[in-house]
Protein backbone atom coordinates (compact mmCIF):
# COMPACT_ATOMS: atom_id res chain seq x y z
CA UNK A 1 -2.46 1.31 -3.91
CA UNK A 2 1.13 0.73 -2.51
CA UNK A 3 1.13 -2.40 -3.65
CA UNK A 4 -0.03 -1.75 -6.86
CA UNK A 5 2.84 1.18 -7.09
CA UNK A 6 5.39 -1.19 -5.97
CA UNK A 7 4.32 -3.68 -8.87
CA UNK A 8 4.10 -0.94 -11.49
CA UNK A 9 7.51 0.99 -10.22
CA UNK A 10 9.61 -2.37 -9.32
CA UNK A 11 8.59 -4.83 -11.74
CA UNK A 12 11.15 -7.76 -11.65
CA UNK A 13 13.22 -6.36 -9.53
CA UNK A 14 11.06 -7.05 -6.40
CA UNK A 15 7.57 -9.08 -4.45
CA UNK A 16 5.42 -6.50 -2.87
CA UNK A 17 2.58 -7.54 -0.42
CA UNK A 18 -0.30 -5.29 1.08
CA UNK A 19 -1.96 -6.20 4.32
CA UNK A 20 -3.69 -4.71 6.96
CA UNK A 21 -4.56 -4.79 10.23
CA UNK A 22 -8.36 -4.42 10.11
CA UNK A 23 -9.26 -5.05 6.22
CA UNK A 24 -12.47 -3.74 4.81
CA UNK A 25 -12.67 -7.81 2.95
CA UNK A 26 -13.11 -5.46 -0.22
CA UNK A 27 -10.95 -3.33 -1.70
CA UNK A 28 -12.37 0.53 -1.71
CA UNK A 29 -14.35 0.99 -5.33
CA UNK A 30 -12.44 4.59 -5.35
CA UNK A 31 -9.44 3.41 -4.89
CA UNK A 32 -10.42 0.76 -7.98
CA UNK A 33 -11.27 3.54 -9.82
CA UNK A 34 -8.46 6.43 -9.24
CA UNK A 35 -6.08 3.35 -9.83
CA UNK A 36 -8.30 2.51 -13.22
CA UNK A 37 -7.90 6.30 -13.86
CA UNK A 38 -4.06 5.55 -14.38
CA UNK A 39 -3.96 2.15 -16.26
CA UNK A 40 -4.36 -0.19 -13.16
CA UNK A 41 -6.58 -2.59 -12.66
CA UNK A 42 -6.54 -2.48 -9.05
CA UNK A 43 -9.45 -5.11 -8.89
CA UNK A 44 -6.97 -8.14 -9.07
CA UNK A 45 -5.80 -7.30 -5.91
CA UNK A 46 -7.27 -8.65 -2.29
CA UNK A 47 -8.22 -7.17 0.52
CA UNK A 48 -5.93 -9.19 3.10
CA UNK A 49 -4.96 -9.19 6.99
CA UNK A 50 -1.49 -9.81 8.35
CA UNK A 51 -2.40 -12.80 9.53
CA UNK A 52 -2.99 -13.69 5.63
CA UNK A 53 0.81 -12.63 4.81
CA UNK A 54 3.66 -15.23 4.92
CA UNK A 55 5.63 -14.64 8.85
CA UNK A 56 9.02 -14.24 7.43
CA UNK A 57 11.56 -11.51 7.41
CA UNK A 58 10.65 -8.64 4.71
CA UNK A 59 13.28 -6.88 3.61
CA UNK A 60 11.38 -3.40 4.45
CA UNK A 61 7.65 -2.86 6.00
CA UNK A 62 6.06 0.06 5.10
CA UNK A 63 3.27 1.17 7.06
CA UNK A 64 0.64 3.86 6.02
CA UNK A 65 0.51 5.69 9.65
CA UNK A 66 -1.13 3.19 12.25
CA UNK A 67 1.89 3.97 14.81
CA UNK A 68 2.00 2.07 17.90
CA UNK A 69 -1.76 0.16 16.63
CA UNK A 70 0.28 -1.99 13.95
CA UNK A 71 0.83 -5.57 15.33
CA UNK A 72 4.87 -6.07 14.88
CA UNK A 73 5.88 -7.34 11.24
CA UNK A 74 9.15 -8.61 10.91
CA UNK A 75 11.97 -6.76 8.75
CA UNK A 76 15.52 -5.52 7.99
CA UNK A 77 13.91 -2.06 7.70
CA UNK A 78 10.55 -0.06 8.67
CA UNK A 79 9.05 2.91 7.72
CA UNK A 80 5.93 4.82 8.79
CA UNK A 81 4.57 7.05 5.76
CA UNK A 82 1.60 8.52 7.92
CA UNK A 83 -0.57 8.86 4.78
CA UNK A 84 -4.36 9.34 6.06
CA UNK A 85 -6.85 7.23 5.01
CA UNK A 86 -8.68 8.17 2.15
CA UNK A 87 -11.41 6.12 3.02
CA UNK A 88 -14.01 8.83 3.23
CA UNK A 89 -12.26 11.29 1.13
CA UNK A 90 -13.97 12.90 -1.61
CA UNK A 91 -13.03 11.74 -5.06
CA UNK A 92 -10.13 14.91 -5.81
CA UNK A 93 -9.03 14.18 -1.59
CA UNK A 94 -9.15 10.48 -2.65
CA UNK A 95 -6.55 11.11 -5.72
CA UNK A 96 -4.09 13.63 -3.90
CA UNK A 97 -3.86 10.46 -1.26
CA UNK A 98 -2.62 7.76 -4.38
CA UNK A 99 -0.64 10.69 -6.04
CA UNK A 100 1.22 11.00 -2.40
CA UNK A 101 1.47 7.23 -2.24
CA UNK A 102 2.83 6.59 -5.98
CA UNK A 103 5.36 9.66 -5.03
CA UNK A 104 6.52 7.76 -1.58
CA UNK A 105 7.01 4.38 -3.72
CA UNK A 106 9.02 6.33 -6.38
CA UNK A 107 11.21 7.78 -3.36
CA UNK A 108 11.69 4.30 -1.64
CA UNK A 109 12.88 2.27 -4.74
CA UNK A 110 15.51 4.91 -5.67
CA UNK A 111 16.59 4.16 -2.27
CA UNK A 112 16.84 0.65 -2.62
């Protein structure tokens, strides 16, 4: 959903990536639809690893709360946004979780 905020929020003005460090291999069908809820079709996106992600220098790493369990990305900048994992959420849990995500994206490219 960061991703998808990033693209939405920073369109032309920047390449956003979203990997993790144990992938599902699907993205999360509530997470396709609270993102459908707003406009996005989140089901053009891939569920990714790291090791799928080009091992350059990003500009700035975001990372959604794994602490010390997130294998070392290179980057100018990081930032930890401890955001839980919806993953099991109930549907209204689900949406406070990408309404707290799309707020933290906001917050970071007015930064930038």
């Amino acid at each position: 959903m960061a991703e998808a905020f990033a693209r939405i929020y920073g369109a032309g003005s920047l390449e956003a990536y979203s990997a993790g460090s144990k992938p599902a291999g699907i993205i999360n069908q509530k997470a396709i639809d609270v993102m459908h809820e707003i406009g996005y079709d989140l089901k053009r996106h891939n569920s990714k690893s790291l090791a799928e992600i080009s091992d350059i220098e990003y500009d700035i790493v975001v990372t959604m709360g794994c602490g010390d369990e997130c294998p070392l990305v290179r980057a100018k900048r990081h930032e930890d946004w401890n955001i839980p994992d919806p993953k099991g959420m109930p549907l209204v849990e689900f949406r406070a979780v990408r309404d707290l995500i799309e707020n933290k994206v906001k917050g970071l490219l007015s930064r930038l």
